[in-house]
Protein backbone atom coordinates (compact mmCIF):
# COMPACT_ATOMS: atom_id res chain seq x y z
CA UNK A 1 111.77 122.45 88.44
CA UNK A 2 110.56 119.03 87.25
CA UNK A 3 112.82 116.05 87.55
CA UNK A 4 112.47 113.24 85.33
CA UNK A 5 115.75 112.17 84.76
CA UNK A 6 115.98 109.35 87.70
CA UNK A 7 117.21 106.61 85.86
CA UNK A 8 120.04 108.62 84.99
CA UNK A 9 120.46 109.81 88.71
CA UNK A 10 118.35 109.91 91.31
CA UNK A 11 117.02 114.05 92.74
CA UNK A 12 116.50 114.98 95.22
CA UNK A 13 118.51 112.65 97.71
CA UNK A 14 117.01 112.02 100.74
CA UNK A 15 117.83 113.85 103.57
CA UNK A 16 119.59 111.43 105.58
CA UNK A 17 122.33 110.49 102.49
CA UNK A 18 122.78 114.70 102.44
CA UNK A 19 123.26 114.62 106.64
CA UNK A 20 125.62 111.36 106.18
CA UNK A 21 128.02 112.90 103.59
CA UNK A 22 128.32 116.09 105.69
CA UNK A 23 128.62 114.46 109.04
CA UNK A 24 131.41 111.82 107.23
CA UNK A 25 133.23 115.01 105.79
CA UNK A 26 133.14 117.13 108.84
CA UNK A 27 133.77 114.02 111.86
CA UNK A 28 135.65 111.13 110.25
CA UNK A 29 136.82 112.15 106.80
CA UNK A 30 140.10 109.71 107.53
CA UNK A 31 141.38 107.47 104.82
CA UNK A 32 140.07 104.17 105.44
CA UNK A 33 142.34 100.93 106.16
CA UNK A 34 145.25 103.00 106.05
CA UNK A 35 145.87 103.51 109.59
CA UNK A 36 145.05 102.99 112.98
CA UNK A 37 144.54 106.69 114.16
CA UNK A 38 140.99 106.91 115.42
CA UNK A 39 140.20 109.26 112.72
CA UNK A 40 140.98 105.85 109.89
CA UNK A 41 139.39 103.53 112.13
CA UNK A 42 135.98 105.21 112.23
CA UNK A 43 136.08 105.87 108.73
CA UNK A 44 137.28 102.24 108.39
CA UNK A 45 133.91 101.40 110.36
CA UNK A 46 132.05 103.11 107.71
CA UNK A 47 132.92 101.24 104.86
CA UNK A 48 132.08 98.35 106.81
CA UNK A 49 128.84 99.26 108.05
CA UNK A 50 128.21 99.90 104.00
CA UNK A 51 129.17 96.72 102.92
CA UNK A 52 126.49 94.94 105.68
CA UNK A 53 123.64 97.64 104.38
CA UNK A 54 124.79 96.61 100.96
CA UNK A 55 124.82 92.52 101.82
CA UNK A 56 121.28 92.19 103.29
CA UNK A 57 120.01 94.25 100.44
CA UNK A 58 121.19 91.81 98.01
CA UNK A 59 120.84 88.44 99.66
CA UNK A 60 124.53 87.94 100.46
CA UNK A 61 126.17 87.14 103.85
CA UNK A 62 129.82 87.55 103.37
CA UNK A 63 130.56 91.54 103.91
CA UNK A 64 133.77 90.65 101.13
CA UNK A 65 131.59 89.85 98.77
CA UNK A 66 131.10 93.61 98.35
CA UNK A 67 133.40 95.25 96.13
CA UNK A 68 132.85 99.28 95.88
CA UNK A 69 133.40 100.98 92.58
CA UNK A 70 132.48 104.20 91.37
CA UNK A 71 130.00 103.27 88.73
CA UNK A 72 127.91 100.26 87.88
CA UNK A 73 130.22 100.78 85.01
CA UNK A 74 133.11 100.14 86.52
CA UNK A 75 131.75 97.21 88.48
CA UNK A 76 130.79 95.75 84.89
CA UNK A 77 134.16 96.29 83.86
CA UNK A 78 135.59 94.92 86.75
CA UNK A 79 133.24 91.58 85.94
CA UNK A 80 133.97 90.97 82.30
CA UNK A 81 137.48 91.73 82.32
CA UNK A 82 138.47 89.97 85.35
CA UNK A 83 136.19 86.85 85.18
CA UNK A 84 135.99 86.03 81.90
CA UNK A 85 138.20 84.77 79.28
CA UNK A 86 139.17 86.39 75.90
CA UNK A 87 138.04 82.83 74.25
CA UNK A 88 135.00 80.61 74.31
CA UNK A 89 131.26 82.45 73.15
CA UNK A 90 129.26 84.61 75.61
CA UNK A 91 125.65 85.63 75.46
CA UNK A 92 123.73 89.30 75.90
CA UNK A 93 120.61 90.70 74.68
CA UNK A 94 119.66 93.37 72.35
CA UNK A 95 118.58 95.19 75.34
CA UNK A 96 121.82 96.33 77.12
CA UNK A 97 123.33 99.48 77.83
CA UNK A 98 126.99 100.20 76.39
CA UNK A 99 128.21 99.60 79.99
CA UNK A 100 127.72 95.88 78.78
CA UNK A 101 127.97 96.06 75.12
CA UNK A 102 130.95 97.94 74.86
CA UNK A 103 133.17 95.96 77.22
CA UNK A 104 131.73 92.97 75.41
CA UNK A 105 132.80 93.93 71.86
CA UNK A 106 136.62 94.40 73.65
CA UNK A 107 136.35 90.73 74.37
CA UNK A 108 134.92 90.08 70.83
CA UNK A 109 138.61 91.88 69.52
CA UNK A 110 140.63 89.55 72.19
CA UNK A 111 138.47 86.61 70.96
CA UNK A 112 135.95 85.72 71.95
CA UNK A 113 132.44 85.15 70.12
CA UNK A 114 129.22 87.05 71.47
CA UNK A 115 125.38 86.03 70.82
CA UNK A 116 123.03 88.00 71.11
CA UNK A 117 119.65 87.14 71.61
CA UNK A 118 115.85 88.97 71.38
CA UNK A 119 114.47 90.54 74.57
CA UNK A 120 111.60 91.80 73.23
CA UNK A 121 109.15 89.11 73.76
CA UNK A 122 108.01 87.28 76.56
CA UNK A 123 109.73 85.29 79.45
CA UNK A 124 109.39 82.08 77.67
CA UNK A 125 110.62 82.79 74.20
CA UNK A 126 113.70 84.23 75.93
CA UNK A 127 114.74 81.56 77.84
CA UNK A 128 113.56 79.33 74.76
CA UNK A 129 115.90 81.28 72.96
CA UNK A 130 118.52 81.55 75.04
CA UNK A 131 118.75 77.64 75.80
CA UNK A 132 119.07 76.99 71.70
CA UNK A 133 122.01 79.34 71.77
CA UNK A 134 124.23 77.72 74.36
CA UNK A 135 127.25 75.52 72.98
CA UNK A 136 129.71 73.60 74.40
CA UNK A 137 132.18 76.34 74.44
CA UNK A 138 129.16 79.11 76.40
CA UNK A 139 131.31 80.75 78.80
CA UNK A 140 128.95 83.52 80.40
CA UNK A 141 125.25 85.00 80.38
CA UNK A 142 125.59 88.60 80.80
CA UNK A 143 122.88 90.35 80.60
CA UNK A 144 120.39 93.57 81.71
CA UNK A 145 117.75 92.86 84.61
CA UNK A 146 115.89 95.98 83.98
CA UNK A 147 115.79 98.20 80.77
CA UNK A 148 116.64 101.73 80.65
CA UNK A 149 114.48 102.38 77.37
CA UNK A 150 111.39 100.48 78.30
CA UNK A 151 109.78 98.91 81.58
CA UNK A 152 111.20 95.53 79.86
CA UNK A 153 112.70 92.95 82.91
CA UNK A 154 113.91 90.13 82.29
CA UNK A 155 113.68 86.64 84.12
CA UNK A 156 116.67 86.75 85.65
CA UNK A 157 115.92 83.93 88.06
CA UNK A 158 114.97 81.74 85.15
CA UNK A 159 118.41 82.41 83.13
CA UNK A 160 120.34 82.28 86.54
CA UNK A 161 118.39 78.21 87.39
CA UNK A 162 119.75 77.47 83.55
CA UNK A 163 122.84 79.01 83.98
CA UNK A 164 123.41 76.52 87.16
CA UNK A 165 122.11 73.56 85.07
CA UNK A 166 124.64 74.26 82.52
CA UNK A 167 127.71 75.83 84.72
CA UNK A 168 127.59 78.95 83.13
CA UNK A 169 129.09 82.27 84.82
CA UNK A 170 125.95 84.34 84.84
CA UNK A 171 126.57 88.08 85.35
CA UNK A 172 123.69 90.81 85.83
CA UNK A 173 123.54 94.29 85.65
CA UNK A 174 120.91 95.96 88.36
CA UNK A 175 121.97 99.80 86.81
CA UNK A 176 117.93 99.94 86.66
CA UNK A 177 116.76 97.77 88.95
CA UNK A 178 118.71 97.86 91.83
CA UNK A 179 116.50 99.35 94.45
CA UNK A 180 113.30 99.15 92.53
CA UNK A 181 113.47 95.04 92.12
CA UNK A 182 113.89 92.28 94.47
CA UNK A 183 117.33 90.90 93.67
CA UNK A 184 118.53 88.12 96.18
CA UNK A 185 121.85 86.59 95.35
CA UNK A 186 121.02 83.50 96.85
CA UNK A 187 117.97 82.98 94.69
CA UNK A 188 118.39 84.08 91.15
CA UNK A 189 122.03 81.92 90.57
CA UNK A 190 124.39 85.51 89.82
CA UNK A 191 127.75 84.83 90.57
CA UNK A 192 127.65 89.00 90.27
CA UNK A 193 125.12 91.90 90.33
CA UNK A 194 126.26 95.09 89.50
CA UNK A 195 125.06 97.62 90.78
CA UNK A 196 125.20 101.76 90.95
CA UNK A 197 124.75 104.15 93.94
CA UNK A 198 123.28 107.19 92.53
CA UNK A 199 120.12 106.05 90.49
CA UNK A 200 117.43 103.39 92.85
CA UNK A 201 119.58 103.45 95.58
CA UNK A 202 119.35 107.08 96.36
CA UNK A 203 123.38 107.57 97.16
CA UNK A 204 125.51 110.02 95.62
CA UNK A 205 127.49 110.20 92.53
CA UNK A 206 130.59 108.10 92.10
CA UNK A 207 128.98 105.19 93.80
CA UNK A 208 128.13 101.65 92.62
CA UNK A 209 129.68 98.42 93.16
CA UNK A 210 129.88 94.67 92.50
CA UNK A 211 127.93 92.26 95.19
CA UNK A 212 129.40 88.37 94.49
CA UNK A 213 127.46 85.07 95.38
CA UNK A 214 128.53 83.43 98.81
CA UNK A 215 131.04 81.53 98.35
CA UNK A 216 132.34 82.68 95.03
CA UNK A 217 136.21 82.64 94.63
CA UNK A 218 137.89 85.28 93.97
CA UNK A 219 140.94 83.71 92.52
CA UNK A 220 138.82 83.18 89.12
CA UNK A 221 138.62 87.23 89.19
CA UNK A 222 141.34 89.22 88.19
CA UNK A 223 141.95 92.54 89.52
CA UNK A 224 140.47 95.83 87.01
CA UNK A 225 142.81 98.57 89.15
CA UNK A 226 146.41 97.93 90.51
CA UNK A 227 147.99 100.17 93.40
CA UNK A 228 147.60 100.85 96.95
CA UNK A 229 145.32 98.48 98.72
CA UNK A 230 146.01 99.23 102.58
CA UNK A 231 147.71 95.51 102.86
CA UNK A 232 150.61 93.20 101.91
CA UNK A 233 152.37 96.31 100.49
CA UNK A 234 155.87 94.73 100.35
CA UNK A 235 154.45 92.67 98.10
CA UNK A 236 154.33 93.95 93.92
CA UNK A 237 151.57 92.12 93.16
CA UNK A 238 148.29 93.20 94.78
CA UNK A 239 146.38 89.38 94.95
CA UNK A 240 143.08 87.63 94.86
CA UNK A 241 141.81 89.27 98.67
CA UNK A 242 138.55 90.20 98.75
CA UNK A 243 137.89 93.10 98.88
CA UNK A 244 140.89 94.38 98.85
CA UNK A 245 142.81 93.43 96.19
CA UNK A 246 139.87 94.71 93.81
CA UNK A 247 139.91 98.25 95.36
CA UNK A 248 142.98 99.75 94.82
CA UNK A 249 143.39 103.61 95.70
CA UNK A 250 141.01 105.45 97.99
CA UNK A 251 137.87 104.83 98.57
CA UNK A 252 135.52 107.84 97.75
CA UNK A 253 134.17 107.43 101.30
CA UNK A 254 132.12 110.24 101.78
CA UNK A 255 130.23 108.95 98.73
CA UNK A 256 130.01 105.57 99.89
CA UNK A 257 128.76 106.49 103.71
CA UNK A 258 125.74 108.46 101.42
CA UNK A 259 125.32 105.40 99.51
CA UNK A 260 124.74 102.92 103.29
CA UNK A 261 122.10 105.78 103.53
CA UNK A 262 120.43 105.98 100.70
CA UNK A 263 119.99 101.08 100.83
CA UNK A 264 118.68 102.11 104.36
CA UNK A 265 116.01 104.90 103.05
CA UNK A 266 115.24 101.72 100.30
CA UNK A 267 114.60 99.27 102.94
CA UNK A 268 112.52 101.36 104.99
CA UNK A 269 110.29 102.41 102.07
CA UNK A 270 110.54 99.02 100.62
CA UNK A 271 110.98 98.35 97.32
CA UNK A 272 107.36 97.46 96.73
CA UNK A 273 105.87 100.43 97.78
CA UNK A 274 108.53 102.02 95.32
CA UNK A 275 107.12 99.61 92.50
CA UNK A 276 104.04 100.43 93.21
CA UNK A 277 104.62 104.34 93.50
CA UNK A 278 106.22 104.42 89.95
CA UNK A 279 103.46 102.27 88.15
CA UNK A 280 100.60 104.61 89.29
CA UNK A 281 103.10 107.62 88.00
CA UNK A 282 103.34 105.46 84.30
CA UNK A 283 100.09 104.67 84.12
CA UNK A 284 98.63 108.20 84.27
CA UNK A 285 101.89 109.56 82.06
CA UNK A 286 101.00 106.42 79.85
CA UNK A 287 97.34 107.41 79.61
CA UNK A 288 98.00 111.27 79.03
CA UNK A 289 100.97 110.71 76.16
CA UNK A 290 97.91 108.50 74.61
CA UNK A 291 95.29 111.20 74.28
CA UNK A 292 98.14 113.70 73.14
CA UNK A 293 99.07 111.54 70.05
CA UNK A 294 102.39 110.19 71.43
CA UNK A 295 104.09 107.05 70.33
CA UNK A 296 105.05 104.93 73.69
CA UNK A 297 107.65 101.99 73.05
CA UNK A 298 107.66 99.19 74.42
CA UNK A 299 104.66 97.28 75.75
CA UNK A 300 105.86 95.29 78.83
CA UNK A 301 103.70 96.32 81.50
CA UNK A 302 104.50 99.25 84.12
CA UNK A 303 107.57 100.52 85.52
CA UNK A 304 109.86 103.48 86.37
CA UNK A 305 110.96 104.21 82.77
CA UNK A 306 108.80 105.35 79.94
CA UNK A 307 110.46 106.35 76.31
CA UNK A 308 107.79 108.09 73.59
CA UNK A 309 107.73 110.41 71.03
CA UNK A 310 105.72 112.81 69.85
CA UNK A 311 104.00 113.21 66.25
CA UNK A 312 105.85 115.44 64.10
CA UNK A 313 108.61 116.91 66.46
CA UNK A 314 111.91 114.66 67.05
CA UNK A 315 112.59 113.91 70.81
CA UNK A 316 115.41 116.05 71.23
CA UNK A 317 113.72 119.28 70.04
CA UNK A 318 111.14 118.21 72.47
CA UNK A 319 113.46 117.44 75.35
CA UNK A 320 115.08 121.03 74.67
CA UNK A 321 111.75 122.87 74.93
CA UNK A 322 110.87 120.74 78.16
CA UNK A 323 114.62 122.00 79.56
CA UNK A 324 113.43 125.68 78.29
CA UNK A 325 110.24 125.14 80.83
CA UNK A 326 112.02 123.43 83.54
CA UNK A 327 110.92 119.71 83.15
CA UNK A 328 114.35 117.55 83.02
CA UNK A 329 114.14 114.52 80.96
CA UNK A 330 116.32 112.92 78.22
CA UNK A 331 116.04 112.40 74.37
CA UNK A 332 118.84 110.25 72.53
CA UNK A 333 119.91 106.72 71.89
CA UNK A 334 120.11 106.57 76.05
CA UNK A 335 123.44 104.87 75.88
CA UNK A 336 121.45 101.61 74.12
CA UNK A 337 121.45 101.86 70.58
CA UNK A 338 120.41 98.54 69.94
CA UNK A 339 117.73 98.54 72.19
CA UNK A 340 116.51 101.54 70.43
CA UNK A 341 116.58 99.82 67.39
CA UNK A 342 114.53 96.42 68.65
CA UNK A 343 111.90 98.55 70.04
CA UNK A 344 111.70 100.45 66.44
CA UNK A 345 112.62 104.44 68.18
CA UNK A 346 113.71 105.53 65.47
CA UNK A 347 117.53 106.28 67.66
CA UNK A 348 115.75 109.37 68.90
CA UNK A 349 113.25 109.22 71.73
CA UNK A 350 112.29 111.22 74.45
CA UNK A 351 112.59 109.21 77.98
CA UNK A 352 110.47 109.83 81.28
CA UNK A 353 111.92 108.21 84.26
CA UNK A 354 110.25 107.81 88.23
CA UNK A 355 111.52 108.08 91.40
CA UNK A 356 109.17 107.90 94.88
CA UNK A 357 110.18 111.98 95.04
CA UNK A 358 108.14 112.37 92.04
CA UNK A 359 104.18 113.14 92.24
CA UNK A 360 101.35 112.99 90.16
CA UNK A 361 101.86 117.00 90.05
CA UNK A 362 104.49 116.35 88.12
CA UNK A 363 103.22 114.19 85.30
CA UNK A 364 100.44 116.86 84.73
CA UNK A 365 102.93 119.81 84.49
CA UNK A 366 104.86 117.58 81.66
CA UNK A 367 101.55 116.95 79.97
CA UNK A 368 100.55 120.31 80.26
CA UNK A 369 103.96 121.51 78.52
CA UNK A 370 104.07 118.82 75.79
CA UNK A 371 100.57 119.82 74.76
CA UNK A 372 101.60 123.54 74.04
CA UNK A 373 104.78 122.42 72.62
């Protein structure tokens, strides 16, 4: 088999997140910060030692600042709902994935306005574009870092300096570029990335979380889950306490002890030897679509995620026959209709995606398929 479904999920895990999950579910599978048996306590250890893998990764100091969730999703959720206000106007581009647009057109029915503004061009136009769309009443930037159509990223350091200048809440969502892209908290002016487990991080499914700015307070966020927290449980109302109050129920810990894994097989790869990896994979994919006919969308440079069609057959009927031959990849609207419509797919486009497990083996056996297809 042929994987090429990474930014999906990420397959084959490494290794070490298999060993972790095992060794979690066969040594410590406790419930954590429930009890003080030594069986809670060590799995109470692992959460923690997750939350420092998942700090350093992303620039942040403060292990509370980590919120788990089971999705990027969820985390997004967790963001809109709970910091922002069902009043005011908030921007996005026509870039995003429903985990943003969706959520965002809920807070258009409660109230509030939503601009959205062309990703498609360069850095400059963007930001030129997105300062003549604050106003006054500009409550939040939310907004993509990396595409999951096209190796589009945006300047999110750029939009997070403006959003300072202008006190905006500025919320990002890493779903394709955490573990691929440098993201430091205390450098690009996020008061939250969200992020998932299971695609650049390498963890399992039913991972993903929200990593705040140091410092942020968590009073301004509002709670997405009520129930069980481990803490104050005379009390009915579950609180502001990061992190807590914003994790209500069990943790899926086996998950998240796979996830500390998967940031520490990140960090000692690097993420620019990743970059790196999956531009040399494009570029030869890129090169071989070319001389085959193919239409590639999206002309932003190199990255892990390449959408294209081929002449005369419609991407899912291609995607099927790949499937038939044992090369996974994915055809559709990719969750992102209206990034499918700025970069002119057509709705229906066939989408290549890198991890470092992939090889240049791979990208011939795909070419080699598509050209008898």
């Amino acid at each position: 088999m042929v994987y090429l479904d990474n930014a999906a999920t990420t397959f084959p895990k490494p290794r070490t997140v298999l060993g972790s999950i095992f060794r979690c579910m066969e040594e410590y599978a406790g419930n954590p910060g429930r009890a003080a048996h030594p069986m809670a306590m060590r799995a109470s250890e692992a959460v923690f030692e997750a939350r420092e893998e998942v700090c350093s990764f992303f620039g942040v100091s403060s292990v509370e600042n980590v919120i788990f969730t089971k999705n990027a999703t969820e985390a997004l959720c967790l963001c809109i709902f709970g910091m922002l206000r069902p009043r005011g106007r908030i921007i996005t581009t026509d870039l995003e994935h429903n985990s943003v647009r969706r959520p965002l057109e809920v807070m258009k029915k409660r109230g509030a306005a939503i601009d959205i503004v062309g990703a498609t061009g360069d850095d400059d136009a963007l930001i030129r574009d997105i300062e003549r769309t604050i106003c006054p009443d500009t409550q939040a930037i939310v907004c993509v870092h990396a595409s999951n159509v096209c190796p589009r990223v945006l300047p999110i350091e750029k939009i997070g300096a403006l959003c300072r200048r202008r006190g905006i809440i500025f919320i990002v969502d890493a779903a394709q570029s955490a573990g691929i892209y440098d993201i430091d908290l205390s450098k690009i002016g996020a008061d939250a990335v969200c992020f998932p487990g299971h695609k650049g991080l390498f963890g399992p499914m039913g991972t993903g979380g929200a990593c705040f700015k140091d410092g942020f307070d968590f009073s301004r966020l509002a709670p997405l889950l009520y129930g069980g927290t481990g803490s104050h449980s005379s009390d009915a109302d579950v609180g502001r306490t990061a992190p807590e109050s914003f994790e209500a129920g069990t943790l899926a810990l086996p998950s998240i002890a796979g996830l500390c894994e998967g940031v520490r097989y990140v960090k000692k790869i690097s993420t620019k030897a990743i970059r790196e990896h999956d531009a040399a994979l494009y570029r030869l994919a890129k090169n071989e679509l070319l001389s085959l006919g193919a239409t590639i969308y999206g002309d932003f440079g190199e990255g892990a995620v390449l959408t294209f069609n081929m002449p005369r057959v419609c991407g899912s009927d291609v995607a099927r026959s790949l499937g038939d031959r044992g090369i996974c990849v994915r055809a559709g609207m990719h969750c992102a209709p209206t990034a499918h419509k700025a970069l002119g797919t057509g709705g229906d486009a066939v989408r290549i995606s890198f991890s470092p497990m992939n090889t240049e083996r791979d990208v011939r056996i795909l070419i080699d398929a598509l050209s008898k297809i």
